[in-house]
PDB file of N, CA and C in Angstrom:
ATOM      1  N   UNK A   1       0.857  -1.178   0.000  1.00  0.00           N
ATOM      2  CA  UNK A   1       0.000   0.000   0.000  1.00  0.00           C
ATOM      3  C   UNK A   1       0.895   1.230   0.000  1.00  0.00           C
ATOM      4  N   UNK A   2       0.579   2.454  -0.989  1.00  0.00           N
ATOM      5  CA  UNK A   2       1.367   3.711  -0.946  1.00  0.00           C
ATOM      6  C   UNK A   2       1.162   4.353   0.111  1.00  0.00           C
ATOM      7  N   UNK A   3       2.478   4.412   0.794  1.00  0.00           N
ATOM      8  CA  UNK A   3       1.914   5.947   2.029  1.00  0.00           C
ATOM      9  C   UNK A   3       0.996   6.784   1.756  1.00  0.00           C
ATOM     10  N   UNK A   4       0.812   7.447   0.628  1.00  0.00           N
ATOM     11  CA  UNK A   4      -0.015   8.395   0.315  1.00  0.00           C
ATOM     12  C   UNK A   4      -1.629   7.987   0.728  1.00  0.00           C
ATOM     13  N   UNK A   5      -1.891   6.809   0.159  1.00  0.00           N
ATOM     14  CA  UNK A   5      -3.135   5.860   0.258  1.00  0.00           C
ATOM     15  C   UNK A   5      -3.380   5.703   1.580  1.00  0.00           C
ATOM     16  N   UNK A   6      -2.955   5.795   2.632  1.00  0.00           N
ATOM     17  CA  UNK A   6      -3.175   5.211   3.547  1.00  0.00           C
ATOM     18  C   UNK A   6      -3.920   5.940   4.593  1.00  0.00           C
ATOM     19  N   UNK A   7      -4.125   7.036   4.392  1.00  0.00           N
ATOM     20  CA  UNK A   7      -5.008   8.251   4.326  1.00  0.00           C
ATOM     21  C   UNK A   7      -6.236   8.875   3.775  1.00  0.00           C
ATOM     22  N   UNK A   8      -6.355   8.216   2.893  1.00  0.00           N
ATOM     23  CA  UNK A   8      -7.404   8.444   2.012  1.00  0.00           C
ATOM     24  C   UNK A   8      -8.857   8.024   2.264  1.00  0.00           C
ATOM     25  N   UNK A   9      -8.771   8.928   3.261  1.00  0.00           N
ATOM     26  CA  UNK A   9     -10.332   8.284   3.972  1.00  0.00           C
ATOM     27  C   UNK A   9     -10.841   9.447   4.920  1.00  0.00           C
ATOM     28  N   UNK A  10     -11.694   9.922   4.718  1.00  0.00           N
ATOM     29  CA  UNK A  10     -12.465  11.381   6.066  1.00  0.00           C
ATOM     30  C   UNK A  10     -12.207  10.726   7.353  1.00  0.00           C
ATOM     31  N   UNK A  11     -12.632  11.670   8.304  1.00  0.00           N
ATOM     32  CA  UNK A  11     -12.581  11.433   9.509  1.00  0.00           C
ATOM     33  C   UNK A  11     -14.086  10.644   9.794  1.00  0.00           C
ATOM     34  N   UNK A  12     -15.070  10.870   8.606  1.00  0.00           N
ATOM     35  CA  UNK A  12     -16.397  11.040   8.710  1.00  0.00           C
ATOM     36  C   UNK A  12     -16.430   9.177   8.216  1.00  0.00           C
ATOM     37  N   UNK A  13     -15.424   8.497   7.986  1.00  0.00           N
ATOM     38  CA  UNK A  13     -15.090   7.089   7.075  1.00  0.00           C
ATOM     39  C   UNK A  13     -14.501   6.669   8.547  1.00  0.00           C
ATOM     40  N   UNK A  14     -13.651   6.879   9.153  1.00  0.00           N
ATOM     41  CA  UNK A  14     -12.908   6.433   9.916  1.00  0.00           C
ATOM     42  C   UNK A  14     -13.622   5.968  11.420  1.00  0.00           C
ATOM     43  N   UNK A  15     -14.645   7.385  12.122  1.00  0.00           N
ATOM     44  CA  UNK A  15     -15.570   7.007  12.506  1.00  0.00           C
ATOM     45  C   UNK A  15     -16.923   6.227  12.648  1.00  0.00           C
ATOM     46  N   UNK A  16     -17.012   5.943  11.427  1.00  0.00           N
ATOM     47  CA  UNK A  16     -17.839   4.865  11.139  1.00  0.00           C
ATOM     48  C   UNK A  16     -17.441   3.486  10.825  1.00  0.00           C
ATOM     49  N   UNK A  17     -16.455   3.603  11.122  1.00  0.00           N
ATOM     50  CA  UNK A  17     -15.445   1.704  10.983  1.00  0.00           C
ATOM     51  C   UNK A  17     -15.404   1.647  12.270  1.00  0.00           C
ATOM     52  N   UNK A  18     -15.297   2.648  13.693  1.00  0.00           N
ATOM     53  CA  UNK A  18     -15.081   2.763  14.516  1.00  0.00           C
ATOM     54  C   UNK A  18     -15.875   2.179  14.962  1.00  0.00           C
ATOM     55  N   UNK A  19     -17.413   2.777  14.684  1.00  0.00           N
ATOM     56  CA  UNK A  19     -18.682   2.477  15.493  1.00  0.00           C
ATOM     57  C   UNK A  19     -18.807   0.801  15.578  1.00  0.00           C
ATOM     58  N   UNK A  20     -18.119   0.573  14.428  1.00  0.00           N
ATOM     59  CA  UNK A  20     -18.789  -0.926  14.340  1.00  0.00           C
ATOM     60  C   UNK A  20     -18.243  -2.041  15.868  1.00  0.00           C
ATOM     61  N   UNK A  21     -16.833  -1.389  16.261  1.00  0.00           N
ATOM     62  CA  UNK A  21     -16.460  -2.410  17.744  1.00  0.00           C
ATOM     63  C   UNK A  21     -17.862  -2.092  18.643  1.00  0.00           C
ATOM     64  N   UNK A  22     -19.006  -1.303  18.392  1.00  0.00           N
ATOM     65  CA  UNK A  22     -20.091  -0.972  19.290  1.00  0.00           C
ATOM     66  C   UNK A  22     -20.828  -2.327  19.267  1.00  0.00           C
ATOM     67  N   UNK A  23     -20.578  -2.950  17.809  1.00  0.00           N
ATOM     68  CA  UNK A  23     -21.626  -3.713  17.200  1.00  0.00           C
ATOM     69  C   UNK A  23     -21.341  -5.310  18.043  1.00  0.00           C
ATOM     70  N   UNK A  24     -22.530  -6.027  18.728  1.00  0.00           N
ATOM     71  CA  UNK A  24     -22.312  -7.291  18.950  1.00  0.00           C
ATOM     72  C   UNK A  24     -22.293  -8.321  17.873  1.00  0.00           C
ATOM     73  N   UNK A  25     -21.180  -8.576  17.485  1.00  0.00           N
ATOM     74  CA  UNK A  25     -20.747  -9.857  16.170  1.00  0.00           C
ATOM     75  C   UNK A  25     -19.680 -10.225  16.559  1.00  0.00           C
ATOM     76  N   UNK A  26     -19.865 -12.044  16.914  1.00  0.00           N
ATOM     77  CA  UNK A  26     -18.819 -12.889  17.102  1.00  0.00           C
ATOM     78  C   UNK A  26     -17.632 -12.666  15.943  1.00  0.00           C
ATOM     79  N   UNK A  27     -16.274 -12.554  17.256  1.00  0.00           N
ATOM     80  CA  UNK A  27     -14.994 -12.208  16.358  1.00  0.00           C
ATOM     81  C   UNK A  27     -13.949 -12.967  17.385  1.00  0.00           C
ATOM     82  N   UNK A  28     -12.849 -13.259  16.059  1.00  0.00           N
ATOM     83  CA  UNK A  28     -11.479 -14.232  16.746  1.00  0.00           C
ATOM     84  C   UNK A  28     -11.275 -12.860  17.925  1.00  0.00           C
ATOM     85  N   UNK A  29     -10.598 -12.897  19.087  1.00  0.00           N
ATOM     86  CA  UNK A  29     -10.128 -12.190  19.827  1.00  0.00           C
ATOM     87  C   UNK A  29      -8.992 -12.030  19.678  1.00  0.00           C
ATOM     88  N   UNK A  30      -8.070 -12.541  19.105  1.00  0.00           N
ATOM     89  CA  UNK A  30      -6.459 -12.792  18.539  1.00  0.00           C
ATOM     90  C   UNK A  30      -6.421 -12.388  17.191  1.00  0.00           C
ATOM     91  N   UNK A  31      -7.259 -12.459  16.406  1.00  0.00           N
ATOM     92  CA  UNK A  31      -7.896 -11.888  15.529  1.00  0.00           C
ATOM     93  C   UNK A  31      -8.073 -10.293  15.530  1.00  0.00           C
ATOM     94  N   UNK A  32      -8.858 -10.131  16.586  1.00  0.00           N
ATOM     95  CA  UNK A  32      -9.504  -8.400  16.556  1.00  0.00           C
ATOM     96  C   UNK A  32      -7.822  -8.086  17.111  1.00  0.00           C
ATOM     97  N   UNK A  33      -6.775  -8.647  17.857  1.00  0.00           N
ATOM     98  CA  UNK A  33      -5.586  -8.187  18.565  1.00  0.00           C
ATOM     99  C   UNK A  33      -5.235  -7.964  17.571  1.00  0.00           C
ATOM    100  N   UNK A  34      -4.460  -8.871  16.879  1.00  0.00           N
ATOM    101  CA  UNK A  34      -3.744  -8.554  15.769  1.00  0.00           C
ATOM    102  C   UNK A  34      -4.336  -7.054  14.857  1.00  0.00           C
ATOM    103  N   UNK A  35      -5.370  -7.044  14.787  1.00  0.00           N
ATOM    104  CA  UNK A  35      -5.986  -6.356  14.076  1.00  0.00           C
ATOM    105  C   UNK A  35      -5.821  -4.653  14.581  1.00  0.00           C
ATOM    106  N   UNK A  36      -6.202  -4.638  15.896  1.00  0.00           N
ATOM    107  CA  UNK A  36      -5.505  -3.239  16.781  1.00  0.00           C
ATOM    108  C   UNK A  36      -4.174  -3.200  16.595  1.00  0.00           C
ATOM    109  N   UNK A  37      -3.630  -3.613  16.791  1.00  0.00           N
ATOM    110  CA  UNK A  37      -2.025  -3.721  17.019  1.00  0.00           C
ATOM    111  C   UNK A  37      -1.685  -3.050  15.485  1.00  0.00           C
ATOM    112  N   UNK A  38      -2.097  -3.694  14.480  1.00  0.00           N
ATOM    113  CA  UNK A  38      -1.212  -3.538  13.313  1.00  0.00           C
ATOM    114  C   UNK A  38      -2.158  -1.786  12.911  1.00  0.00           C
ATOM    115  N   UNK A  39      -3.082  -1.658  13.077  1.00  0.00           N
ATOM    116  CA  UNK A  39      -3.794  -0.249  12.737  1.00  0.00           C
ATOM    117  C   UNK A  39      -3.540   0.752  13.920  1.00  0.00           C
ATOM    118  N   UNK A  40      -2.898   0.608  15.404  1.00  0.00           N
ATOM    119  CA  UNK A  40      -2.244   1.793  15.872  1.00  0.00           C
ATOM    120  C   UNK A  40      -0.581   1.799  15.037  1.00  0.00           C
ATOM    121  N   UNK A  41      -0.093   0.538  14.613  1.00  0.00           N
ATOM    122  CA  UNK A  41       1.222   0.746  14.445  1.00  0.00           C
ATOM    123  C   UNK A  41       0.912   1.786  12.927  1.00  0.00           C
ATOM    124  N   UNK A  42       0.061   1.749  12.241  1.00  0.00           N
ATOM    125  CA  UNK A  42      -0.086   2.536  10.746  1.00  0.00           C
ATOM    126  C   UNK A  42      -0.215   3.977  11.264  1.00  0.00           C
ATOM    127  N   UNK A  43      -1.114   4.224  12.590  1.00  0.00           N
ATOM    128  CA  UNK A  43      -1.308   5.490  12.923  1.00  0.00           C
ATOM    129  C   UNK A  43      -0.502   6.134  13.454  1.00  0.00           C
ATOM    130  N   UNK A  44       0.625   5.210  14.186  1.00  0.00           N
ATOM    131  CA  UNK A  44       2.020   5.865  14.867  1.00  0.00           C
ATOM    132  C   UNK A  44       2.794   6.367  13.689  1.00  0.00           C
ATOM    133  N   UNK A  45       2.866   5.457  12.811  1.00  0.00           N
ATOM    134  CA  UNK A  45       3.514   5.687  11.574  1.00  0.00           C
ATOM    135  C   UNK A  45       3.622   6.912  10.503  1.00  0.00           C
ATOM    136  N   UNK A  46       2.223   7.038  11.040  1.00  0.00           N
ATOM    137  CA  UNK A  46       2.188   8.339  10.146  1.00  0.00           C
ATOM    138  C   UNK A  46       2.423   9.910  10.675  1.00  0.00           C
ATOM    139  N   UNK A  47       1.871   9.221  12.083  1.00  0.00           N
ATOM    140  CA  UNK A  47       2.197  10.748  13.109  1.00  0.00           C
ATOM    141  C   UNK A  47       4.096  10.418  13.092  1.00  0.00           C
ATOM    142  N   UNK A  48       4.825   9.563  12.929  1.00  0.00           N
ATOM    143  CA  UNK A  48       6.217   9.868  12.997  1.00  0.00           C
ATOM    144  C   UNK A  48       6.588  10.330  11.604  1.00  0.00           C
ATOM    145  N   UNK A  49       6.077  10.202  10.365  1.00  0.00           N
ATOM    146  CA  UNK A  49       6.096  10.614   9.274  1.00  0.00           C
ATOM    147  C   UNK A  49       6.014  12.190   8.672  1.00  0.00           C
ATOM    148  N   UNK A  50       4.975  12.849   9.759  1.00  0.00           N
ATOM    149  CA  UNK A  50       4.468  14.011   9.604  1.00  0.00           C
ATOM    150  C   UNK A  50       5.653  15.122  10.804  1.00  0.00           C
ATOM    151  N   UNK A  51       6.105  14.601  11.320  1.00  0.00           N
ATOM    152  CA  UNK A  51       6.781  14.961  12.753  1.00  0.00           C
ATOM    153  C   UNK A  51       8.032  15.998  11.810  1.00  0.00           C
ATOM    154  N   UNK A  52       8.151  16.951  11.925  1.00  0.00           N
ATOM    155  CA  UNK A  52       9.722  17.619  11.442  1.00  0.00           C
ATOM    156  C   UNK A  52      10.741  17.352  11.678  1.00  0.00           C
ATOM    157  N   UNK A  53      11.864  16.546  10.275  1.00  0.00           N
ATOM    158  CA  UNK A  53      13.029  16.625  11.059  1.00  0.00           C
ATOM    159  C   UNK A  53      13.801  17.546  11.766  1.00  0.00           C
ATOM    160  N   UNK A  54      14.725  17.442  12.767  1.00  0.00           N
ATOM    161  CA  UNK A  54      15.094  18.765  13.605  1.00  0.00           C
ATOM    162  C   UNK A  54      16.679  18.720  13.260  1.00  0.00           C
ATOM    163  N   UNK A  55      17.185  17.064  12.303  1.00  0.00           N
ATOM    164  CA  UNK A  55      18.356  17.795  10.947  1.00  0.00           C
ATOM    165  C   UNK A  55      18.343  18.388   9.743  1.00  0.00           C
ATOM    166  N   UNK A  56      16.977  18.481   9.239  1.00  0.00           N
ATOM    167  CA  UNK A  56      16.868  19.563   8.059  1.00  0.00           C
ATOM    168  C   UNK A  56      16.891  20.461   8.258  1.00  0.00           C
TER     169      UNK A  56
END
């Protein structure tokens, strides 16, 4: 996936993928882990991406 892409979604998209952990539907629990884990590591990613270098 392009960095660029990985963004490409409103806040108004993002919140509504959100709502759905509201939703009662049987899910792997190691499954949904994996699944957090790897989508804060994309969001760290990008906030370290956006961050200014302080050697340029």
């Amino acid at each position: 996936m392009a960095e660029d892409a990985m963004m490409d979604f409103s806040i108004e998209e993002l919140r509504e993928f959100l709502q759905a952990d509201l939703l009662d539907v049987p899910v792997d629990p190691r499954f949904k882990e994996r699944l957090k884990r790897r989508l804060w590591e994309l969001v760290e990613r990008q906030v370290r991406d956006r961050e200014p270098n302080p050697d340029d």
